[in-house]
Protein backbone atom coordinates (compact mmCIF):
# COMPACT_ATOMS: atom_id res chain seq x y z
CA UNK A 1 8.87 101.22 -33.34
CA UNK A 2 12.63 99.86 -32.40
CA UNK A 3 12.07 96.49 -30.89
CA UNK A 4 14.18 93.34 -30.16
CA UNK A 5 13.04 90.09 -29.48
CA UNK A 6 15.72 87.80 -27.29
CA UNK A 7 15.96 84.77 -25.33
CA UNK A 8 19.48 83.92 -23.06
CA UNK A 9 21.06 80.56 -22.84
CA UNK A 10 22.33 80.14 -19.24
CA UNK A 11 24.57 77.93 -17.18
CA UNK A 12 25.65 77.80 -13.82
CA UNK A 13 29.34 77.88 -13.15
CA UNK A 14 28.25 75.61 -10.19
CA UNK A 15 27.53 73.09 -11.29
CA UNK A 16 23.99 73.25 -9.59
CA UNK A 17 21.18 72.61 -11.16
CA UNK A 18 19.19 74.76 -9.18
CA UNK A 19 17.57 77.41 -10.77
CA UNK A 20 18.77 80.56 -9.26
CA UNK A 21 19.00 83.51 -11.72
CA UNK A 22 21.64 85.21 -9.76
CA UNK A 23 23.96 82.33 -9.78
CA UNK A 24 23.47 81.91 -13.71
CA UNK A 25 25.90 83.47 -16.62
CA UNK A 26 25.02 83.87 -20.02
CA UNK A 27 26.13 81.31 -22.23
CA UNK A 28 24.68 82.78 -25.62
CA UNK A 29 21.83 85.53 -25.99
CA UNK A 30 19.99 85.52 -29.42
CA UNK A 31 18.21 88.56 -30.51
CA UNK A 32 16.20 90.60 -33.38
CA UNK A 33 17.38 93.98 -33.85
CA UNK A 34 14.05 95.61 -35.86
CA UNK A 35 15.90 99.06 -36.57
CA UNK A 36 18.75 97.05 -38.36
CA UNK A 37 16.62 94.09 -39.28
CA UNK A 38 19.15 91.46 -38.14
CA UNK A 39 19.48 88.37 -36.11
CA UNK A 40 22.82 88.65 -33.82
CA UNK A 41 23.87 85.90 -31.43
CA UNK A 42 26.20 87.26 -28.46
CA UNK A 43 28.04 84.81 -26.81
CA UNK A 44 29.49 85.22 -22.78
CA UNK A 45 31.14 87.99 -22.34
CA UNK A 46 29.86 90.23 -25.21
CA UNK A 47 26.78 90.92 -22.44
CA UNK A 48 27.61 94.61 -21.87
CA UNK A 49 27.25 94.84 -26.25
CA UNK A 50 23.78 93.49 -25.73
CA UNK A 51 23.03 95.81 -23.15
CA UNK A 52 23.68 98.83 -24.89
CA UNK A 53 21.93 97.66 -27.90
CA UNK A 54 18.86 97.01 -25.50
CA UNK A 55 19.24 100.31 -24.70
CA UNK A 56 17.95 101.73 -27.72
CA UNK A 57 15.01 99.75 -27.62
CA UNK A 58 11.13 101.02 -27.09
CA UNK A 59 9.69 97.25 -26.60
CA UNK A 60 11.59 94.26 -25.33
CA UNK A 61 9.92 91.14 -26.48
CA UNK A 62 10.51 87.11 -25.01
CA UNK A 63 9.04 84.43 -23.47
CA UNK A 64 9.49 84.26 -19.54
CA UNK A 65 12.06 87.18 -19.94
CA UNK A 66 10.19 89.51 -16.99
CA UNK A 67 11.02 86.31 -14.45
CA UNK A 68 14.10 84.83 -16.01
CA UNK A 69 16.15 86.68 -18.62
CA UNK A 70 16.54 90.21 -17.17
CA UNK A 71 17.15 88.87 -13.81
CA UNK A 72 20.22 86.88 -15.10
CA UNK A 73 20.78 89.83 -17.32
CA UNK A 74 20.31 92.05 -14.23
CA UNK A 75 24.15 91.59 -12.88
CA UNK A 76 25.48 92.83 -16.00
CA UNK A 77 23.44 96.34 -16.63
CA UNK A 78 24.52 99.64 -14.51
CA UNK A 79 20.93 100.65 -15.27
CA UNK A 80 17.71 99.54 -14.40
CA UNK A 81 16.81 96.78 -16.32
CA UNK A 82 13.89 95.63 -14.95
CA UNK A 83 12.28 99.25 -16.08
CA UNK A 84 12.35 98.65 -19.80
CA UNK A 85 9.17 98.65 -21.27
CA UNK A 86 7.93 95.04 -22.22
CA UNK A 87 5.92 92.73 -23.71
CA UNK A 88 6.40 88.98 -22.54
CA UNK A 89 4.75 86.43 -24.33
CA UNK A 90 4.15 83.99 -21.35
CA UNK A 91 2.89 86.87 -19.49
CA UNK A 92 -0.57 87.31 -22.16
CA UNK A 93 -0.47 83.69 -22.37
CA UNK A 94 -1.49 82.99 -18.74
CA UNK A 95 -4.17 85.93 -18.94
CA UNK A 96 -6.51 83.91 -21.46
């Protein structure tokens, strides 16, 4: 199965500490690519390389990612996002 695991690294150009995930930008996104077995960082503006790499993938994997990373991610994708299939971490945590 071709899966990445990622977390973002936001800011808010702001100023505002507010946490609004359609006022944030991507500072850095760090990922695991399992079909090339690597670790790539992608700093701001390399988002639309990200998103094609997410793409590819059959299971996105994070921690809070459903309610915080694809939202901020959500302003750079010309495609659903929020459709990918997923498994978030905080999400099984909060079942038990």
């Amino acid at each position: 199965m071709n899966y990445i695991v990622f977390d973002i690294e936001t800011y808010n150009p702001d100023g505002n500490d507010k946490i609004d995930t359609s006022a944030m930008r991507v500072s850095v996104i760090g990922c695991y690519i399992s079909w090339l077995d690597e670790y790539i960082a992608f700093i701001e503006g390399d988002e639309k390389d990200f998103l094609n790499i997410l793409k590819q993938a059959e299971l996105v994997v994070g921690y809070n990612h459903i309610w915080f990373d694809l939202p901020v991610l959500k302003k750079y994708a010309q495609w659903d996002i929020m459709s990918l299939p997923n498994y978030d971490i905080m999400v099984e945590i909060e079942k038990e």
